[in-house]
C-alpha atoms as a PDB file:
ATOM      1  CA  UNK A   1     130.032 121.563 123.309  1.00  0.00           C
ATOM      2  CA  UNK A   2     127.090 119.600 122.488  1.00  0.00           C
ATOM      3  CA  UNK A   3     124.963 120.027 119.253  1.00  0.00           C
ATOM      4  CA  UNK A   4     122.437 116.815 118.504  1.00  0.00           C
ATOM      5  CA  UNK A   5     123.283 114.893 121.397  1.00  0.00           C
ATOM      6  CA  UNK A   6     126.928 114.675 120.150  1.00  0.00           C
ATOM      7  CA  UNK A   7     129.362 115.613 122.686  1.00  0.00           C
ATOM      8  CA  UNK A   8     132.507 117.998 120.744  1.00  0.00           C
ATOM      9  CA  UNK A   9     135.317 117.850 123.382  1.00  0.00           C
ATOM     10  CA  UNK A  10     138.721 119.762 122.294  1.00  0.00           C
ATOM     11  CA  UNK A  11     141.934 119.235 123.729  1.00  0.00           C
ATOM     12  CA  UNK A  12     144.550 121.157 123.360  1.00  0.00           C
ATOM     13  CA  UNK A  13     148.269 119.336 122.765  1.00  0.00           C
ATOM     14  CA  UNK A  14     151.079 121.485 122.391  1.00  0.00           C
ATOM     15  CA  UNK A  15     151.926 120.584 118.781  1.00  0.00           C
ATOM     16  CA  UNK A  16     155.788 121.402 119.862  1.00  0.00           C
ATOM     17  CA  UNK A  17     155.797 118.543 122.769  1.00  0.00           C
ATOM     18  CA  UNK A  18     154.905 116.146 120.432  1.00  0.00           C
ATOM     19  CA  UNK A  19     157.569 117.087 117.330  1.00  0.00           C
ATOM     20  CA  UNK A  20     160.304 117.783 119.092  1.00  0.00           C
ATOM     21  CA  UNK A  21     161.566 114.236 119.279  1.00  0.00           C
ATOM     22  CA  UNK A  22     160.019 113.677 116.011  1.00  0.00           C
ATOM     23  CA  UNK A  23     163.330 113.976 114.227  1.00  0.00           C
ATOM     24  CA  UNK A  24     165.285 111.866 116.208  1.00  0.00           C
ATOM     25  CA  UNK A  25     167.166 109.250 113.517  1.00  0.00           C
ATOM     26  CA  UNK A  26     169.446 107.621 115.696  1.00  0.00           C
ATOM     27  CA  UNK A  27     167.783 105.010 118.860  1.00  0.00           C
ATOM     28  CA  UNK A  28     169.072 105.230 121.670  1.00  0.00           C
ATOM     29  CA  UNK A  29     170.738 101.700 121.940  1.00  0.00           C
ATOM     30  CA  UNK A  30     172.295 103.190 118.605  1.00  0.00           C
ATOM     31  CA  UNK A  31     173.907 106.514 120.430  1.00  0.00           C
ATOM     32  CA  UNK A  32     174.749 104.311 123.103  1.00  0.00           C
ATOM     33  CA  UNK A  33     176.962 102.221 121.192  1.00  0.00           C
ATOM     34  CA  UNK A  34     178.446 105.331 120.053  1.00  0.00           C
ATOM     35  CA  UNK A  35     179.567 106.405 123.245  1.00  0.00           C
ATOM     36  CA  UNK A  36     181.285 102.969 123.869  1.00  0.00           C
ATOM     37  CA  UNK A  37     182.798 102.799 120.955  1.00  0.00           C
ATOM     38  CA  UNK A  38     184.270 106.523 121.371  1.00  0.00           C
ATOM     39  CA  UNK A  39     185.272 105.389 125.197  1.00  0.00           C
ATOM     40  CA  UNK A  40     186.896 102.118 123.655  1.00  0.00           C
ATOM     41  CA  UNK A  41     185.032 100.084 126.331  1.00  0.00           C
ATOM     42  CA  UNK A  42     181.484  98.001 126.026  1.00  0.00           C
ATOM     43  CA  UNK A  43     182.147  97.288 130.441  1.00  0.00           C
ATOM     44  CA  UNK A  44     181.322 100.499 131.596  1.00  0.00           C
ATOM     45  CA  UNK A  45     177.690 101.753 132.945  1.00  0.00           C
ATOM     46  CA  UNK A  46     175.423 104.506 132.237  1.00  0.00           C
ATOM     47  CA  UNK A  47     175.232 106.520 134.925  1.00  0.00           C
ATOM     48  CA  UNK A  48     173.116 109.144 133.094  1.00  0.00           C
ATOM     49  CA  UNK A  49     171.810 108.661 129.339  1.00  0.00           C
ATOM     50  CA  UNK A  50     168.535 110.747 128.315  1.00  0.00           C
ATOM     51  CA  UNK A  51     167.024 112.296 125.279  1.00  0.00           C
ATOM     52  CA  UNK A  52     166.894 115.601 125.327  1.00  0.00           C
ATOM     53  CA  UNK A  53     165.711 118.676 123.616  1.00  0.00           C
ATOM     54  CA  UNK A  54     168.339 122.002 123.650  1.00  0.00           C
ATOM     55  CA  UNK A  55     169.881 124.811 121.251  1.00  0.00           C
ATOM     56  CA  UNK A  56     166.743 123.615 118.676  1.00  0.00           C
ATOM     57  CA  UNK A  57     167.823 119.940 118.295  1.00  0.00           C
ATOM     58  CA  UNK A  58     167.207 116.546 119.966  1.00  0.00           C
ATOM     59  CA  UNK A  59     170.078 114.983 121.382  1.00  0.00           C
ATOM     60  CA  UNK A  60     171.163 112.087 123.788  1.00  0.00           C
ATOM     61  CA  UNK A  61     172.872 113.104 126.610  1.00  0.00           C
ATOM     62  CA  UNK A  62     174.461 111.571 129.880  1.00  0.00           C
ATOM     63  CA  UNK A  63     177.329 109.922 131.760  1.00  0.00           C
ATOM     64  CA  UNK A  64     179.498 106.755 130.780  1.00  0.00           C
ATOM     65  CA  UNK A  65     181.708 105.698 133.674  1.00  0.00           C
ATOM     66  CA  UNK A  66     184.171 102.863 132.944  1.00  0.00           C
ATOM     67  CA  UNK A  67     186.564 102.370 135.744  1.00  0.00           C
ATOM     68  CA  UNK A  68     187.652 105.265 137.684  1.00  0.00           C
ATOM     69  CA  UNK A  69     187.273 107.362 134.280  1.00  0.00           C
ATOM     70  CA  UNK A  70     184.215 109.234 133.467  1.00  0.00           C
ATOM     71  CA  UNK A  71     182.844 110.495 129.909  1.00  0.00           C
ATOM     72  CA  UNK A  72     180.274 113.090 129.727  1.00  0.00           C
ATOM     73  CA  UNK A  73     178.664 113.462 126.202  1.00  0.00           C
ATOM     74  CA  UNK A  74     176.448 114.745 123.770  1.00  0.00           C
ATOM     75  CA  UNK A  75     175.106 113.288 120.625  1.00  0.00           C
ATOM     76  CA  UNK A  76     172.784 114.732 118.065  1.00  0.00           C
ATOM     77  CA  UNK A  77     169.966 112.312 117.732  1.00  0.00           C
ATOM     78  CA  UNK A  78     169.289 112.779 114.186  1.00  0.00           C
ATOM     79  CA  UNK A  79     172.697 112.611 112.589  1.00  0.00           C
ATOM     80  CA  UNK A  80     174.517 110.421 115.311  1.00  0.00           C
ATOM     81  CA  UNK A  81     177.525 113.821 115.299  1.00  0.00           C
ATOM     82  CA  UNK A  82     178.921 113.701 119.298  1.00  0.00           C
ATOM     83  CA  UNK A  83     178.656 117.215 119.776  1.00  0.00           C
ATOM     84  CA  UNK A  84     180.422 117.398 123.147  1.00  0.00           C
ATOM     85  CA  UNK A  85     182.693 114.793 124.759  1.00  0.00           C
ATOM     86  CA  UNK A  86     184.649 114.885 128.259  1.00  0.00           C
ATOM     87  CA  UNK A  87     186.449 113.435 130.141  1.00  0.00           C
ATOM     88  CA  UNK A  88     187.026 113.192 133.954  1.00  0.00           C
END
């Protein structure tokens, strides 16, 4: 839109995309630490680790394999809870 020689452009951001990580209290390096300290192990590797938004909360979520043993997880990225934990 243009109104004396000023050029109005809107975009539109979905306001959602940007809050939804917004809450997130507890880094990443943080939940990762978690996960080793849970697996009693600081050699293993992340095979899968991402932040991730489901059932209305962010949370980090992914693989730690130490070994031939394999932990699945999922920790709530603003209070640091592990909300699901497995292992293979």
């Amino acid at each position: 839109m243009k109104k004396d020689n000023i050029t109005i452009t809107t975009e539109f951001i979905k306001l959602d995309s940007l809050l939804k990580f917004a809450n997130a209290v507890a880094t990443g390096g943080e939940a990762k630490q978690i996960v080793q300290e849970r697996a009693g192990s600081t050699g293993g590797t992340f095979r899968e680790f991402k932040l991730d938004w489901d059932d209305g909360r962010s949370m980090y979520e992914g693989e730690y394999r130490v070994g031939w043993t394999e932990y699945e997880f999922e920790i709530d990225a603003a209070t640091g809870t592990v909300l699901e934990w497995g292992v293979d």
